[in-house]
Protein backbone atom coordinates (compact mmCIF):
# COMPACT_ATOMS: atom_id res chain seq x y z
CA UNK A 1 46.57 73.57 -59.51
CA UNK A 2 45.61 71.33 -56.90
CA UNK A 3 46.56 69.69 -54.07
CA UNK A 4 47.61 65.99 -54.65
CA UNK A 5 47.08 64.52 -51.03
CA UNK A 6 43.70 66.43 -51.72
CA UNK A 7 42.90 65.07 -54.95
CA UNK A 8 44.46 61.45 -53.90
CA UNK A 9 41.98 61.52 -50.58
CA UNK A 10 39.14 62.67 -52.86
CA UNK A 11 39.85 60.04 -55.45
CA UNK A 12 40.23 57.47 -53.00
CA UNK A 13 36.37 58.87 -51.12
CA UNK A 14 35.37 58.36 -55.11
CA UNK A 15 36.26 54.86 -55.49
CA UNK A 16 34.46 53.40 -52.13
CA UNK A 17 31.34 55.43 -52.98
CA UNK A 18 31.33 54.27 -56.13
CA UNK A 19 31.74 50.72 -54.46
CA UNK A 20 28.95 51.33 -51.92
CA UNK A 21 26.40 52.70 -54.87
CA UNK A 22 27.25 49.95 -57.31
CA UNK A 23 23.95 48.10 -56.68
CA UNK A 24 25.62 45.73 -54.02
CA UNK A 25 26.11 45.89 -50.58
CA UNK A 26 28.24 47.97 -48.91
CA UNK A 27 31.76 46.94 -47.61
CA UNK A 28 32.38 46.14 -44.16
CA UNK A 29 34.94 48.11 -42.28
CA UNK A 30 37.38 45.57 -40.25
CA UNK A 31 35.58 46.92 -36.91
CA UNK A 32 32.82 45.50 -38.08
CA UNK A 33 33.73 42.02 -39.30
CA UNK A 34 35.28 42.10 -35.99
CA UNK A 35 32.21 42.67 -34.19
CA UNK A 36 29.60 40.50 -36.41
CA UNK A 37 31.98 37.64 -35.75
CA UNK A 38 32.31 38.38 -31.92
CA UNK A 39 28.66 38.45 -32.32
CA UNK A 40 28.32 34.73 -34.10
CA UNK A 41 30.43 33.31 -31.69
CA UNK A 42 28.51 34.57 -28.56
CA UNK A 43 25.28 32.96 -30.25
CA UNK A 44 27.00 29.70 -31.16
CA UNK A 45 28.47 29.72 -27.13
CA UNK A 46 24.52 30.43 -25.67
CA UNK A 47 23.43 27.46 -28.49
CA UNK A 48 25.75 24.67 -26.52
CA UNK A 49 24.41 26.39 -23.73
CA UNK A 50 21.39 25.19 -24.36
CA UNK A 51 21.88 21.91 -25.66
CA UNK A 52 23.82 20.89 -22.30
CA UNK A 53 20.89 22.52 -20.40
CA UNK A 54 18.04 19.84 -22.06
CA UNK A 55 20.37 17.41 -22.11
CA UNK A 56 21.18 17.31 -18.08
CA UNK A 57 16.97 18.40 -17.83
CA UNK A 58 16.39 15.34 -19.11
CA UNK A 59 18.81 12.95 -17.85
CA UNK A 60 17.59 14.78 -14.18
CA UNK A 61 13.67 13.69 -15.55
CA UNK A 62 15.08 10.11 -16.32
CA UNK A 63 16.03 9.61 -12.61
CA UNK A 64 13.02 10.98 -10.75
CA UNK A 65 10.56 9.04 -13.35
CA UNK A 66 13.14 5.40 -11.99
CA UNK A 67 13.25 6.80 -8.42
CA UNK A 68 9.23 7.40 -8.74
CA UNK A 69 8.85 4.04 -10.60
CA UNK A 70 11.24 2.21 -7.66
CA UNK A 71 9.25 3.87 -4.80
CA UNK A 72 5.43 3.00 -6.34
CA UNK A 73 7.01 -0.70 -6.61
CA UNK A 74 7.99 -1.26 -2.88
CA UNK A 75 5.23 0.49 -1.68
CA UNK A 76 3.13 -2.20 -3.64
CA UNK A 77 5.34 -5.25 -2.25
CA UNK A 78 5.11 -3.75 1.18
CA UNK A 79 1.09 -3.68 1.03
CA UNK A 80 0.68 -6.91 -0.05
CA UNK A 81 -0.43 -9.12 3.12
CA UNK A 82 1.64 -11.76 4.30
CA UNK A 83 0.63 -15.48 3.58
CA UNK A 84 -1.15 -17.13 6.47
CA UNK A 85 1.03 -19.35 8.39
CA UNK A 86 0.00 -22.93 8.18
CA UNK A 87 -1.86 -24.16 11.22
CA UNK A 88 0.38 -26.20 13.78
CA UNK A 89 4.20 -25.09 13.12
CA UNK A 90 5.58 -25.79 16.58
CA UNK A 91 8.49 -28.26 16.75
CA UNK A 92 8.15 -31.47 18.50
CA UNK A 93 8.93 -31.86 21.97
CA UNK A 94 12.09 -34.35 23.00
CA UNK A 95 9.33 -36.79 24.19
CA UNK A 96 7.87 -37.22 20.74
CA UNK A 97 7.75 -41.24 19.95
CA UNK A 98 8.73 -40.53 15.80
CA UNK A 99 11.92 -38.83 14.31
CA UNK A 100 10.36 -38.27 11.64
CA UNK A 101 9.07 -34.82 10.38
CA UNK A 102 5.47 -33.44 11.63
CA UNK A 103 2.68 -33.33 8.98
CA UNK A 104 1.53 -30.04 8.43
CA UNK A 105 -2.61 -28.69 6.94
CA UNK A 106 -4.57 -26.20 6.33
CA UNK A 107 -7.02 -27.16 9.10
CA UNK A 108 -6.17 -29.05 12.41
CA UNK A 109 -7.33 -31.26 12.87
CA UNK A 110 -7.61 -33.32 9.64
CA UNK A 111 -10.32 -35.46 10.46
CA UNK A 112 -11.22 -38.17 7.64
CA UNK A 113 -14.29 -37.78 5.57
CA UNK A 114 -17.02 -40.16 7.21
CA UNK A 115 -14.79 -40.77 10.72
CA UNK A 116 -16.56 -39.77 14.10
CA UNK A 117 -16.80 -36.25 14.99
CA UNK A 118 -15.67 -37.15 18.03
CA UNK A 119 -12.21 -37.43 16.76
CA UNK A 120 -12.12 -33.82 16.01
CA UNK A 121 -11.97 -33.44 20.25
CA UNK A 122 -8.93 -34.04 22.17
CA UNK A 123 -9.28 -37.30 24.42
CA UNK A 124 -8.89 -37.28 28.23
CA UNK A 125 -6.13 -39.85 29.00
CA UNK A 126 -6.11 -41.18 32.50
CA UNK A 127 -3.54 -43.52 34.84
CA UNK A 128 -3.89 -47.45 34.31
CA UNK A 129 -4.28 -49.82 37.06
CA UNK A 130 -2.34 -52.59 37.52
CA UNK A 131 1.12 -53.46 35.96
CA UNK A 132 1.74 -53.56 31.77
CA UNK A 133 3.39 -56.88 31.18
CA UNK A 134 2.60 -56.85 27.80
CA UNK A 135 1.25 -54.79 24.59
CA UNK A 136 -2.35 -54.36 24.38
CA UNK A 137 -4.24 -52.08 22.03
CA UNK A 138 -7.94 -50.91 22.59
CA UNK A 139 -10.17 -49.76 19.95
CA UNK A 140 -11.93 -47.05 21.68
CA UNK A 141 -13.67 -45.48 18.21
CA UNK A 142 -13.41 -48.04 15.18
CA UNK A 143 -12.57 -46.47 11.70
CA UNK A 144 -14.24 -47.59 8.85
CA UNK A 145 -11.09 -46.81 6.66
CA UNK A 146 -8.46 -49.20 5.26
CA UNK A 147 -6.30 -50.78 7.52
CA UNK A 148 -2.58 -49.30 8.22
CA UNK A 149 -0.04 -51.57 7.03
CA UNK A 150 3.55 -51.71 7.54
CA UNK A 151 5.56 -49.40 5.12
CA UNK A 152 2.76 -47.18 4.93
CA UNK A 153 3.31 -43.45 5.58
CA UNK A 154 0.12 -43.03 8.37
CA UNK A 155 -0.62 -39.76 9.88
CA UNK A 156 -1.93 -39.43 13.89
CA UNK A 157 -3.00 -37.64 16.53
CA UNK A 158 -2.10 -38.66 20.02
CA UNK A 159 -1.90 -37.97 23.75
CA UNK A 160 0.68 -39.48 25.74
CA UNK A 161 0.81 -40.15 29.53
CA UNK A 162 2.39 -42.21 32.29
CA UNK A 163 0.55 -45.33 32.74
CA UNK A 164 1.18 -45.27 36.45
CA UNK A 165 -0.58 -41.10 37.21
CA UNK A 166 -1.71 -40.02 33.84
CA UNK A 167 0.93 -37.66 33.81
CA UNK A 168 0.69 -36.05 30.42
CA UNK A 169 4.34 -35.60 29.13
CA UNK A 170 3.30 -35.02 25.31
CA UNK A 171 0.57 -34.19 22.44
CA UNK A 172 0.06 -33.09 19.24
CA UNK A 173 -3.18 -31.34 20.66
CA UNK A 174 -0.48 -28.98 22.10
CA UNK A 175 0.95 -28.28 19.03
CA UNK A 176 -2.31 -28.34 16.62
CA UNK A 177 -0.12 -30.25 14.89
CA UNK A 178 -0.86 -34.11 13.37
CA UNK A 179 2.39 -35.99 13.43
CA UNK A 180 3.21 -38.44 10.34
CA UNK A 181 6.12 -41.52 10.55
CA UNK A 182 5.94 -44.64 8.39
CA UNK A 183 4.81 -47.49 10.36
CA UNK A 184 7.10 -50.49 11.35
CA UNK A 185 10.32 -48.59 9.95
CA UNK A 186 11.52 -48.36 13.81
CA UNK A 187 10.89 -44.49 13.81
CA UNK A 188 9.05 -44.62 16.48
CA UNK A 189 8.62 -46.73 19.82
CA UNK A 190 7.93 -50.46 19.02
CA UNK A 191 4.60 -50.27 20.86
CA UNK A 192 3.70 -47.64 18.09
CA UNK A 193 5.12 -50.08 15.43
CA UNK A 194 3.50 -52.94 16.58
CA UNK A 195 -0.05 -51.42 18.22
CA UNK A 196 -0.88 -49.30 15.27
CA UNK A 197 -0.40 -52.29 12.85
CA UNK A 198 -3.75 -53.16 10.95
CA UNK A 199 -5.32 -50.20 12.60
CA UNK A 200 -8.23 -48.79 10.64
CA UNK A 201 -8.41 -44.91 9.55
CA UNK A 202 -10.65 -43.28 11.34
CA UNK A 203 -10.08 -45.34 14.82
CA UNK A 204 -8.96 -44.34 17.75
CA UNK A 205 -6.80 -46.40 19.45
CA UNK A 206 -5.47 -46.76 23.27
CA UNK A 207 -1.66 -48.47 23.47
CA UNK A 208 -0.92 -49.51 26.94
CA UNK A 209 2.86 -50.02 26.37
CA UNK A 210 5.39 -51.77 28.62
CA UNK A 211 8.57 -50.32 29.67
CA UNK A 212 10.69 -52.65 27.33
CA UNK A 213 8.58 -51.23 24.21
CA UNK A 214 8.81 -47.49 25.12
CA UNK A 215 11.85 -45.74 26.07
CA UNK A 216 12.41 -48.25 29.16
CA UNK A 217 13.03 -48.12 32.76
CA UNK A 218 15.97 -45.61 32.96
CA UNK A 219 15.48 -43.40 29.48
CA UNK A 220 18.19 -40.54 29.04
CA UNK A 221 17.11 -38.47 26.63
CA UNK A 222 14.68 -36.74 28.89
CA UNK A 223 11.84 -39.20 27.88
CA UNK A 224 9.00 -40.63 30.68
CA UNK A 225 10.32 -44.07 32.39
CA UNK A 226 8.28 -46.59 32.95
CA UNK A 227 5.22 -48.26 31.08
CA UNK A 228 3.14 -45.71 29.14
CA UNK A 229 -0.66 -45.13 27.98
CA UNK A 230 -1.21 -43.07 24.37
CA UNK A 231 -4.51 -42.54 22.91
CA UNK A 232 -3.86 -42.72 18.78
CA UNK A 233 -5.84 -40.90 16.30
CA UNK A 234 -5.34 -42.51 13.14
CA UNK A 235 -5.85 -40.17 10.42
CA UNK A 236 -4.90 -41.60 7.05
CA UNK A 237 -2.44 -43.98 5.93
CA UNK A 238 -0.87 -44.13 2.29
């Protein structure tokens, strides 16, 4: 007779060969489910791995190609040359006879097309003789340009001195700078007003000015006392 436990242990060795040699696969022991699914969830673990390594590669690429981008755009601002500064942007002196603002060109100064080259030469303004009692204006160059007319916006050049030494105490020569005003608005002195009236473009004009139509005897605003000599470019007048 035989043993049972035997014959039970042999039947059972039957039954899982005859499992394993059925034409399908064999079964898998629990040690080894337990290992092939340790196994998948290793791979899935080095997968995310992965994804979160291209994914911070290429956010990391995305900020050097902007930083690169930003640092290619400066360095294109920065070697662009500056504009050229227009030609006569000094400020008027306190002496100046207008309020109003300076004209400003590309080329100092702007003589008229047609007006005497001589006008493109600072004049040499010398002491009077004898007292200034009233206005008078000399045409020292005569324009051949329309005639300035009250209201009209007229654009100068001028050098300004005492009448009694030929002091100079102002010039928009200094400056390279013509100097624009709108005639008899009472921006400027009343000899300016008055002596630059029907003055042509193109002339030049000498104003011998008396004390009572320049800043007067006893000015406080820091401007010359006293009658006054200015020698007037007149440049255009619209």
């Amino acid at each position: 007779m035989s043993d049972p436990l035997t014959s039970r242990g042999s039947a059972a060795a039957n039954r899982a060969a005859g499992r394993r040699n059925a034409g399908g696969p064999p079964l898998k022991t629990k040690a080894e489910k337990r290992a092939e699914a340790k196994a998948a969830k290793a791979r899935a673990q080095a997968m995310r791995r992965r994804r979160r390594a291209l994914a911070v590669g290429g956010a990391a690429v995305g900020v050097v190609a902007v930083v690169v981008g930003l640092a290619v755009w400066i360095g294109t601002v920065l070697a662009q040359p500056d504009p050229p500064a227009a030609d006569g942007a000094a400020t008027p002196g306190a002496a100046t006879p207008s309020a109003a603002a300076p004209s400003t060109g590309a080329a100092f100064p702007p003589v008229p097309a047609g007006a005497d080259p001589a006008l493109s030469r600072k004049p040499a303004a010398t002491a009077g003789a004898g007292a200034v009692t009233e206005l008078k204006a000399t045409n020292l160059i005569e324009g051949t340009g329309a005639a300035a007319q009250a209201g009209q916006t007229i654009t100068v050049n001028y050098v300004g001195v005492t009448y009694a030494d030929g002091q100079e105490f102002d010039s928009s020569w200094s400056r390279s700078e013509p100097f624009s005003f709108q005639l008899g608005a009472g921006n400027v002195i009343q000899g300016w007003d008055q002596g630059l009236a029907g003055a042509k473009v193109g002339s030049r004009v000498q104003l011998d000015i008396p004390a009572a139509l320049a800043y007067g005897d006893n000015p406080t605003g820091g401007q010359p006392a006293g009658a006054l000599r200015f020698i007037v470019d007149v440049l255009s007048a619209t």
